[in-house]
PDB file of N, CA and C in Angstrom:
ATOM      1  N   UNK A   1      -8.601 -29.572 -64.087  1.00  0.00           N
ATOM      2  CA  UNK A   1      -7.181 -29.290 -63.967  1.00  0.00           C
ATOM      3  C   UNK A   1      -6.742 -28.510 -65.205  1.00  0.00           C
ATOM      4  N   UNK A   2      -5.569 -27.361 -65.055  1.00  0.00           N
ATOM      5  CA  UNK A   2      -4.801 -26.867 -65.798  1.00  0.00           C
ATOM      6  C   UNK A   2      -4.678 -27.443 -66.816  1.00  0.00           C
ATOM      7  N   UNK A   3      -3.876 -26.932 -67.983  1.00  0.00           N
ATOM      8  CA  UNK A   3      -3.204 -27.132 -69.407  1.00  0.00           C
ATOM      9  C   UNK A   3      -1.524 -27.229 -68.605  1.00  0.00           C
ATOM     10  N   UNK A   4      -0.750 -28.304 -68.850  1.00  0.00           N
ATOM     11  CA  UNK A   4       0.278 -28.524 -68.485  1.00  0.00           C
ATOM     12  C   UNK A   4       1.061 -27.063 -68.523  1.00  0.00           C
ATOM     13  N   UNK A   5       2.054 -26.334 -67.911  1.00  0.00           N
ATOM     14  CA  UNK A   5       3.134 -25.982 -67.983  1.00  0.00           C
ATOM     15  C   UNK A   5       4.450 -26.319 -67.983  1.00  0.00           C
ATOM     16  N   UNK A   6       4.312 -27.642 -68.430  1.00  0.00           N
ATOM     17  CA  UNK A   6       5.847 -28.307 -68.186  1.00  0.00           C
ATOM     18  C   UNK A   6       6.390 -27.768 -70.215  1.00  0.00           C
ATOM     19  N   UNK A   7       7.776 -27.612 -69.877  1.00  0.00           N
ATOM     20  CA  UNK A   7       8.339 -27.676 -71.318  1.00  0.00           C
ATOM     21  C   UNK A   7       8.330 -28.405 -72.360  1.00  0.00           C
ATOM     22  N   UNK A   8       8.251 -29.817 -71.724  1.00  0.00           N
ATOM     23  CA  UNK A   8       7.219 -30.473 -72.706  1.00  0.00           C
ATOM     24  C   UNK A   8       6.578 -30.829 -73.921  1.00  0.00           C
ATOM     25  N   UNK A   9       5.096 -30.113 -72.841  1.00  0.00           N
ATOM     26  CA  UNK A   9       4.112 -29.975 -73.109  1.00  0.00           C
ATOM     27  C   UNK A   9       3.722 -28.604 -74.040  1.00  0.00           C
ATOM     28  N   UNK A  10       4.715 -27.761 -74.003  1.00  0.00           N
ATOM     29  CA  UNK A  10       4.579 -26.287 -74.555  1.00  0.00           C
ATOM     30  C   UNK A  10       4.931 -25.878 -75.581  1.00  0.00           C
ATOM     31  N   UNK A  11       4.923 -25.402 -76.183  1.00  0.00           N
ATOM     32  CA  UNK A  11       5.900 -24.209 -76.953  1.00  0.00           C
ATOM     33  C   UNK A  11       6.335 -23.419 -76.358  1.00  0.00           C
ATOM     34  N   UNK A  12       7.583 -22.454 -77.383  1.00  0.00           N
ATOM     35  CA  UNK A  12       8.126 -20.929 -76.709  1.00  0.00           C
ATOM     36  C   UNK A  12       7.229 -20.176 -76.557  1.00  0.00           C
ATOM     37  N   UNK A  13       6.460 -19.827 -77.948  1.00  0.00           N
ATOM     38  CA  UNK A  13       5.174 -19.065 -77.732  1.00  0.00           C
ATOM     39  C   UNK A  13       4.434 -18.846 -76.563  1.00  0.00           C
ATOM     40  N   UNK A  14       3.775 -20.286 -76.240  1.00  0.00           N
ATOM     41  CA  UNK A  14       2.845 -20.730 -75.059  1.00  0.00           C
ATOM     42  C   UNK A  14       3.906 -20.241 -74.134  1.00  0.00           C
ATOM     43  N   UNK A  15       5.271 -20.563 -73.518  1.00  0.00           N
ATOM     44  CA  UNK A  15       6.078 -20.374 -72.611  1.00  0.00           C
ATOM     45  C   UNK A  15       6.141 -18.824 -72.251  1.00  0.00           C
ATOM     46  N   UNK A  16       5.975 -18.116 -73.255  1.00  0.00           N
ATOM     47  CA  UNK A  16       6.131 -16.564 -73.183  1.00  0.00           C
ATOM     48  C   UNK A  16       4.779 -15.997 -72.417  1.00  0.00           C
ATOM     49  N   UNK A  17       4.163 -16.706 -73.144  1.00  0.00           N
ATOM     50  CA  UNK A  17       2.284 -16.198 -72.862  1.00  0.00           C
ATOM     51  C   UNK A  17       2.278 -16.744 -71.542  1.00  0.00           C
ATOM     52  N   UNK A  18       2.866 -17.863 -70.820  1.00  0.00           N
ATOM     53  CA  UNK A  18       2.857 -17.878 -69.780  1.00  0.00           C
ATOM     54  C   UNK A  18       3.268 -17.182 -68.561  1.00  0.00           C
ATOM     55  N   UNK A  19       4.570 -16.942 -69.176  1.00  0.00           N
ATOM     56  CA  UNK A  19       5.700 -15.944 -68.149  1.00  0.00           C
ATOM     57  C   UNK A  19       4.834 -14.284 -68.474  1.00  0.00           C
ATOM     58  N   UNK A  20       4.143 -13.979 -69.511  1.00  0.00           N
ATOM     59  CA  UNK A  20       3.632 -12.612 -69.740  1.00  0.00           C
ATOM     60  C   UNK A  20       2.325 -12.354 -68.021  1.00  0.00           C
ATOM     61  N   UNK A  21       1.627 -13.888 -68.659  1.00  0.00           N
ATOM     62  CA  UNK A  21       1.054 -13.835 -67.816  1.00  0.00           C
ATOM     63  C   UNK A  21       0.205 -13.529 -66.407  1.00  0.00           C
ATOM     64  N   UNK A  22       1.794 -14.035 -65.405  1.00  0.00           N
ATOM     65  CA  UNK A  22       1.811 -14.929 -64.621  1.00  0.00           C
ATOM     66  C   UNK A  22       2.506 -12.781 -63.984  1.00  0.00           C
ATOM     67  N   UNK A  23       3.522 -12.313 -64.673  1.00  0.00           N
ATOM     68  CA  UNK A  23       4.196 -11.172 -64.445  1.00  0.00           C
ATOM     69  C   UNK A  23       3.046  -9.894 -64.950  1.00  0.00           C
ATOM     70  N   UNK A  24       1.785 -10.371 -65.477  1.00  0.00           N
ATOM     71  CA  UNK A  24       0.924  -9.450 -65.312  1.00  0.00           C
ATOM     72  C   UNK A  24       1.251  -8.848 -66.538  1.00  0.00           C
ATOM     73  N   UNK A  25       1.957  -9.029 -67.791  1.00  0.00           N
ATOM     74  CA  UNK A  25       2.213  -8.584 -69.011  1.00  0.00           C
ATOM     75  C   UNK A  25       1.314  -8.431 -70.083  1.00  0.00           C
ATOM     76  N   UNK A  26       0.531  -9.379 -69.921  1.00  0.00           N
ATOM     77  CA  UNK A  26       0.098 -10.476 -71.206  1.00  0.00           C
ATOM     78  C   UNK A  26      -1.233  -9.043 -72.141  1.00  0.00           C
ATOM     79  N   UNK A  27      -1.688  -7.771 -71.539  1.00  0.00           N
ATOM     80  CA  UNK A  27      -2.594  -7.311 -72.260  1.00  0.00           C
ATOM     81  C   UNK A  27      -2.065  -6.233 -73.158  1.00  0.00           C
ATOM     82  N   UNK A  28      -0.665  -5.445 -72.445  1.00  0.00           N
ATOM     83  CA  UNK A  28      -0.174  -4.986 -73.857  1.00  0.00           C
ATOM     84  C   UNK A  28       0.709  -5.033 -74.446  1.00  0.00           C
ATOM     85  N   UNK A  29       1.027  -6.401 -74.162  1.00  0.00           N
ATOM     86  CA  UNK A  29       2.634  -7.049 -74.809  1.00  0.00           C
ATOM     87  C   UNK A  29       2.334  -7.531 -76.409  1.00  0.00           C
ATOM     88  N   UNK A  30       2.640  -7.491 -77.324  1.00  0.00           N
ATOM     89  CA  UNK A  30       1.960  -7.833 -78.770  1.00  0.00           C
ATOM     90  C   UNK A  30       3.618  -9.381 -79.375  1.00  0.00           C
ATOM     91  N   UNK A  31       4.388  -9.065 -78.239  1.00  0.00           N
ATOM     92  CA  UNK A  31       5.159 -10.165 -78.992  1.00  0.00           C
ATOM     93  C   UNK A  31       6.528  -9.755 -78.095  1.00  0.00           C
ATOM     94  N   UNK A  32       7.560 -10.631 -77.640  1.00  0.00           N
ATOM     95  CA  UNK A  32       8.109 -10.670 -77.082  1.00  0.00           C
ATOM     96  C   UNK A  32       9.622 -11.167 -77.583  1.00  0.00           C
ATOM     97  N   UNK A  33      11.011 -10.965 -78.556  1.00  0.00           N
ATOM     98  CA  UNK A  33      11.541 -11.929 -78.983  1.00  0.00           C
ATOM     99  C   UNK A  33      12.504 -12.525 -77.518  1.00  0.00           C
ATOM    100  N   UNK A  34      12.762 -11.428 -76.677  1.00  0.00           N
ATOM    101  CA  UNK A  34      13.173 -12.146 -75.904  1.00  0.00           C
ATOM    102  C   UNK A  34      13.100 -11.253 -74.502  1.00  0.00           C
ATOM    103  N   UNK A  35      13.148 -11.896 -73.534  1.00  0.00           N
ATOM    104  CA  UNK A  35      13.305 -11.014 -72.146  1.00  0.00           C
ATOM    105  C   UNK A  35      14.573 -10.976 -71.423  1.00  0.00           C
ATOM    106  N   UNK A  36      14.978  -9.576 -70.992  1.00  0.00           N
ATOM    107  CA  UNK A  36      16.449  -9.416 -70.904  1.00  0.00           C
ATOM    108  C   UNK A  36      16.624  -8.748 -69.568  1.00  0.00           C
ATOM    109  N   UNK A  37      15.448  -8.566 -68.897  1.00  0.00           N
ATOM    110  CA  UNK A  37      16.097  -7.659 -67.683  1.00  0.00           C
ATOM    111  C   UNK A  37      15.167  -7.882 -66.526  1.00  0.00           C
ATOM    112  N   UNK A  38      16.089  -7.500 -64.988  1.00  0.00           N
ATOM    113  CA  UNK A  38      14.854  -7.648 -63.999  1.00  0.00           C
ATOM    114  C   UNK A  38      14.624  -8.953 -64.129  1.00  0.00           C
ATOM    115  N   UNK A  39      13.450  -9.085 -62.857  1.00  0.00           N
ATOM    116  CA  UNK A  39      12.753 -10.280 -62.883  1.00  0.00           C
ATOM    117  C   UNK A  39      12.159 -11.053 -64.197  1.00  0.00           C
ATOM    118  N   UNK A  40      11.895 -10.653 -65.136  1.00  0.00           N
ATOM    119  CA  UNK A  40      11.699 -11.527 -66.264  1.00  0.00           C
ATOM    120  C   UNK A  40      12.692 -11.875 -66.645  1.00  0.00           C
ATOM    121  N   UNK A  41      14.333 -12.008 -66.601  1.00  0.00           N
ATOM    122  CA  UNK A  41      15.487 -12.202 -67.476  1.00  0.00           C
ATOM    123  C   UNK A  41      15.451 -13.771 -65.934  1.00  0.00           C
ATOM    124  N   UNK A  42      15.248 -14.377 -65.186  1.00  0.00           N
ATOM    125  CA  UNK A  42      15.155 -15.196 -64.666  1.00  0.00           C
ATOM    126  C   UNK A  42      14.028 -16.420 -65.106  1.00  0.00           C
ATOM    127  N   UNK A  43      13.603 -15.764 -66.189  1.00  0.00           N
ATOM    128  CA  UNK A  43      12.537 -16.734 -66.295  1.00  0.00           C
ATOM    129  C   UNK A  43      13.095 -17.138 -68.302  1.00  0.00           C
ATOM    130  N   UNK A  44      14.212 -16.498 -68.397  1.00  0.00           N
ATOM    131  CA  UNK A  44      14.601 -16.775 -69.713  1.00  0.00           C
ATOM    132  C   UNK A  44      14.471 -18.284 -69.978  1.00  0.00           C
ATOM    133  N   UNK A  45      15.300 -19.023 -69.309  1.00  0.00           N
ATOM    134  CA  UNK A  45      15.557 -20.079 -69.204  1.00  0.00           C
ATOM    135  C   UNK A  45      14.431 -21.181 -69.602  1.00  0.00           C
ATOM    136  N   UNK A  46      13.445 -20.940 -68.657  1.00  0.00           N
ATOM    137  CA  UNK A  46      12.097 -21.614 -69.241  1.00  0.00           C
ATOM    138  C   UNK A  46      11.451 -21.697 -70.117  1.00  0.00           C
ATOM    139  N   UNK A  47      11.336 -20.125 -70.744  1.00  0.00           N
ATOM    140  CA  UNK A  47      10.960 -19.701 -72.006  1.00  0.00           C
ATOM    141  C   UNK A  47      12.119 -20.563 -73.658  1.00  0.00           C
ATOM    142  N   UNK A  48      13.195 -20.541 -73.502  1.00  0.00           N
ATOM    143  CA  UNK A  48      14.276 -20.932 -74.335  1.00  0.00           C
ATOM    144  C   UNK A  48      13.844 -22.543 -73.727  1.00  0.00           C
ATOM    145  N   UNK A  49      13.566 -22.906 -72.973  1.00  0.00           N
ATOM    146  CA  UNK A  49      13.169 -24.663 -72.393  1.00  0.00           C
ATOM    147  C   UNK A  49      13.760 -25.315 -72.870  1.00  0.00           C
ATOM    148  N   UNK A  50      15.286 -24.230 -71.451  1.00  0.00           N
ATOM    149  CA  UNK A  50      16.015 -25.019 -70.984  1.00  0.00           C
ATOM    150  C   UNK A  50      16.205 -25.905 -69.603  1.00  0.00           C
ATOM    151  N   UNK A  51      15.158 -25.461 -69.160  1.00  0.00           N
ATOM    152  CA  UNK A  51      14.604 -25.479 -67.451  1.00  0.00           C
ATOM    153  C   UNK A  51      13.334 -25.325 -67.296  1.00  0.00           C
ATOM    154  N   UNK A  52      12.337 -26.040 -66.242  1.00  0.00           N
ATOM    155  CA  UNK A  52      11.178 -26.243 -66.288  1.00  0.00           C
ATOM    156  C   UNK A  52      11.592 -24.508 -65.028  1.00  0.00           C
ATOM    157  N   UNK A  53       9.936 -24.097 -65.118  1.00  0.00           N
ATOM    158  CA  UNK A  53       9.656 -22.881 -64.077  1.00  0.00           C
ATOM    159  C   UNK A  53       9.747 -23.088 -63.145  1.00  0.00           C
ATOM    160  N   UNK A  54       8.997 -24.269 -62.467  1.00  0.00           N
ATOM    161  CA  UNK A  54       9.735 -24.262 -60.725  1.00  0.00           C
ATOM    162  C   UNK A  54      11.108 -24.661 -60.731  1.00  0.00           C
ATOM    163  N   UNK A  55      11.737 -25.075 -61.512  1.00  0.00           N
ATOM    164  CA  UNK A  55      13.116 -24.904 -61.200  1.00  0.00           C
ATOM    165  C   UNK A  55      14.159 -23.531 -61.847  1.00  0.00           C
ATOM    166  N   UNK A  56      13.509 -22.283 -62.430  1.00  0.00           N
ATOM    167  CA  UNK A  56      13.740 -21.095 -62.510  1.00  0.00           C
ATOM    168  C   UNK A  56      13.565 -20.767 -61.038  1.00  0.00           C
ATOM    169  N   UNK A  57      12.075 -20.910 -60.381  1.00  0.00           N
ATOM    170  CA  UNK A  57      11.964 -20.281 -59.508  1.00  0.00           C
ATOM    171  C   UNK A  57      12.593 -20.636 -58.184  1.00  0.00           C
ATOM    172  N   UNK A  58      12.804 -21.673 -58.249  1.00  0.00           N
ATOM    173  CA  UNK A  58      14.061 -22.226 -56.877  1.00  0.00           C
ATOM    174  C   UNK A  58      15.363 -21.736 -56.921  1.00  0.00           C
ATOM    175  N   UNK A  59      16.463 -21.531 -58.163  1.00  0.00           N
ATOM    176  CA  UNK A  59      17.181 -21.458 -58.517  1.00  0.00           C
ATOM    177  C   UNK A  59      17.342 -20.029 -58.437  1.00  0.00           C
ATOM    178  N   UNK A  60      16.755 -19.261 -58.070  1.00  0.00           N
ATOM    179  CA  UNK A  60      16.671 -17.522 -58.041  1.00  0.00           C
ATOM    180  C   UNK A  60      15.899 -17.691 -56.321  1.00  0.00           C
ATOM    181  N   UNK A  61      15.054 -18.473 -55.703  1.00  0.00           N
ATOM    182  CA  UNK A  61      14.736 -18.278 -54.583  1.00  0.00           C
ATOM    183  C   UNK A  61      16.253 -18.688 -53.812  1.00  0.00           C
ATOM    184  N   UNK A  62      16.652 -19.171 -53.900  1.00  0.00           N
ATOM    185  CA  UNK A  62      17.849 -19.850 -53.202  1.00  0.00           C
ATOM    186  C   UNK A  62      19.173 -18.724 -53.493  1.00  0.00           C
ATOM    187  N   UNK A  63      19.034 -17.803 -54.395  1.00  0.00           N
ATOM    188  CA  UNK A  63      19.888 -16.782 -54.549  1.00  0.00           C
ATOM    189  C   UNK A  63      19.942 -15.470 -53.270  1.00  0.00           C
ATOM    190  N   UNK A  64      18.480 -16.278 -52.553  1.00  0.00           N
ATOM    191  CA  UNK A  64      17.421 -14.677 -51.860  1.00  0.00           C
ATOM    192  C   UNK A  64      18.152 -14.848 -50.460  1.00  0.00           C
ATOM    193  N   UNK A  65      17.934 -16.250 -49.878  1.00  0.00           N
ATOM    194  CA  UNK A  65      18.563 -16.399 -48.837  1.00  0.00           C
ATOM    195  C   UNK A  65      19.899 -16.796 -48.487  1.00  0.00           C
ATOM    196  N   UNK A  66      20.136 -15.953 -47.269  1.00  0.00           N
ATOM    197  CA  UNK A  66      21.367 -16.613 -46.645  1.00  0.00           C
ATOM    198  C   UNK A  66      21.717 -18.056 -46.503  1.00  0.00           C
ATOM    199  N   UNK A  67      22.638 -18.176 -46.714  1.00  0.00           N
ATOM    200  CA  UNK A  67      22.447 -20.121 -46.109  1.00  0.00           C
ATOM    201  C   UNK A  67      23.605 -20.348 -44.983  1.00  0.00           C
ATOM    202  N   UNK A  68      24.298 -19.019 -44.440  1.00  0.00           N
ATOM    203  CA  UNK A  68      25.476 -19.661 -43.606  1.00  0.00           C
ATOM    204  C   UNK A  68      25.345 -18.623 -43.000  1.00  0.00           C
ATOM    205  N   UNK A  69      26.605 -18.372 -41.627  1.00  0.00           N
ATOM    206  CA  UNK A  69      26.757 -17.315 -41.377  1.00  0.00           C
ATOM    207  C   UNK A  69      27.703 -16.346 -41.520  1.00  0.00           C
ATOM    208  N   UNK A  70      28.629 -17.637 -42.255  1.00  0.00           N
ATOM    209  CA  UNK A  70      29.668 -17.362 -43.463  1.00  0.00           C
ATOM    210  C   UNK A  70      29.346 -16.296 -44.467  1.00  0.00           C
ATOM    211  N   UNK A  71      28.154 -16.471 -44.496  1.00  0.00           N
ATOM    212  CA  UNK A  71      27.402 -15.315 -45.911  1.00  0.00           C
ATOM    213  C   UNK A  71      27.130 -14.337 -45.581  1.00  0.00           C
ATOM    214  N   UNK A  72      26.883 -13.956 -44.110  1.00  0.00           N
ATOM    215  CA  UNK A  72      26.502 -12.978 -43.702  1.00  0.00           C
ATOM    216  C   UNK A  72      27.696 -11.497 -43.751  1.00  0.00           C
ATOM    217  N   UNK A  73      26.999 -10.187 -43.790  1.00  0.00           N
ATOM    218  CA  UNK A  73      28.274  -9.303 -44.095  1.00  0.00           C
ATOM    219  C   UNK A  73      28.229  -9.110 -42.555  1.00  0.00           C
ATOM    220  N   UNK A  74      29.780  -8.511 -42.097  1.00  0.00           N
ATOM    221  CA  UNK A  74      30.239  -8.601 -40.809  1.00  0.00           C
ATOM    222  C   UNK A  74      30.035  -7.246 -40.426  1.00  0.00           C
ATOM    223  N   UNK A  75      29.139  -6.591 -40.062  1.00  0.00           N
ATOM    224  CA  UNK A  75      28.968  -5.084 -39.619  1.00  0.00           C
ATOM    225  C   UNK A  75      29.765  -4.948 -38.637  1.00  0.00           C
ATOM    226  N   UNK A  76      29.470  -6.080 -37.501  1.00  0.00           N
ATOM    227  CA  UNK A  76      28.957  -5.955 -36.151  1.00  0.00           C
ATOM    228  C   UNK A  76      27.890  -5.515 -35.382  1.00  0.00           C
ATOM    229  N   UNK A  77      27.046  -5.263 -36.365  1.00  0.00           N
ATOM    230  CA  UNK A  77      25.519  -4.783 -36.131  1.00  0.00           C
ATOM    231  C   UNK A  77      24.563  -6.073 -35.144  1.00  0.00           C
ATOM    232  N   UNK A  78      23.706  -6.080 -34.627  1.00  0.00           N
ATOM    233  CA  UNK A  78      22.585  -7.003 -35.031  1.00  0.00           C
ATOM    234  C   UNK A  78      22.373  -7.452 -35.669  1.00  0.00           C
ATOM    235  N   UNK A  79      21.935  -8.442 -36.320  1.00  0.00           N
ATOM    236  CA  UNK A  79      20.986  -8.794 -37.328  1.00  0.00           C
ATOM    237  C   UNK A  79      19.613  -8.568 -37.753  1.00  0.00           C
ATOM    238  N   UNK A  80      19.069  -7.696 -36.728  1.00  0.00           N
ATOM    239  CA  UNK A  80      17.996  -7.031 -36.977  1.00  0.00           C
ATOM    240  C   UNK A  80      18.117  -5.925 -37.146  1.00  0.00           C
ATOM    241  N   UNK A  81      19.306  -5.585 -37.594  1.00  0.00           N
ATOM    242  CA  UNK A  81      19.766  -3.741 -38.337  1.00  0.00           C
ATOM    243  C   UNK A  81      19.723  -2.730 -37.006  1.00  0.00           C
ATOM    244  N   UNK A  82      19.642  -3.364 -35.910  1.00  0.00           N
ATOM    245  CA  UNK A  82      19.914  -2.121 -34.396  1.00  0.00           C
ATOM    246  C   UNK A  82      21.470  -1.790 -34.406  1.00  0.00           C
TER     247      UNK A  82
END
């Protein structure tokens, strides 16, 4: 089994090297003080550990979907864009 990723268990350091990782960063990144944009500015949170990563990543998945039909924009279209 793995080396924990819980906050924890980590450092920022380790937390960075993780998120570099995981986003395919990690070979020519030399140091990171902070991440600010795009998909890495969602993973701030973990890194600063203030929030474990699967709950970054729920917390931005749940941004993705609709949840009503309240939410939906009212074209009058389809919903399959016909």
């Amino acid at each position: 089994m793995g080396k924990s990723k819980l906050v924890k268990d980590t450092t920022r350091e380790e937390r960075i090297r993780i998120v570099q990782s995981a986003l395919a960063w990690g070979d020519d990144c030399d140091g990171v003080s902070g991440l600010t944009s795009g998909v890495d500015a969602m993973y701030q949170p973990y890194i600063d550990g203030e929030m474990e990563l699967s709950e970054c990543n729920m917390r931005n998945a749940a941004k993705t979907y609709v949840k009503s039909d309240r939410d939906r924009p009212s074209t009058g279209a389809c919903i399959m864009g016909y």
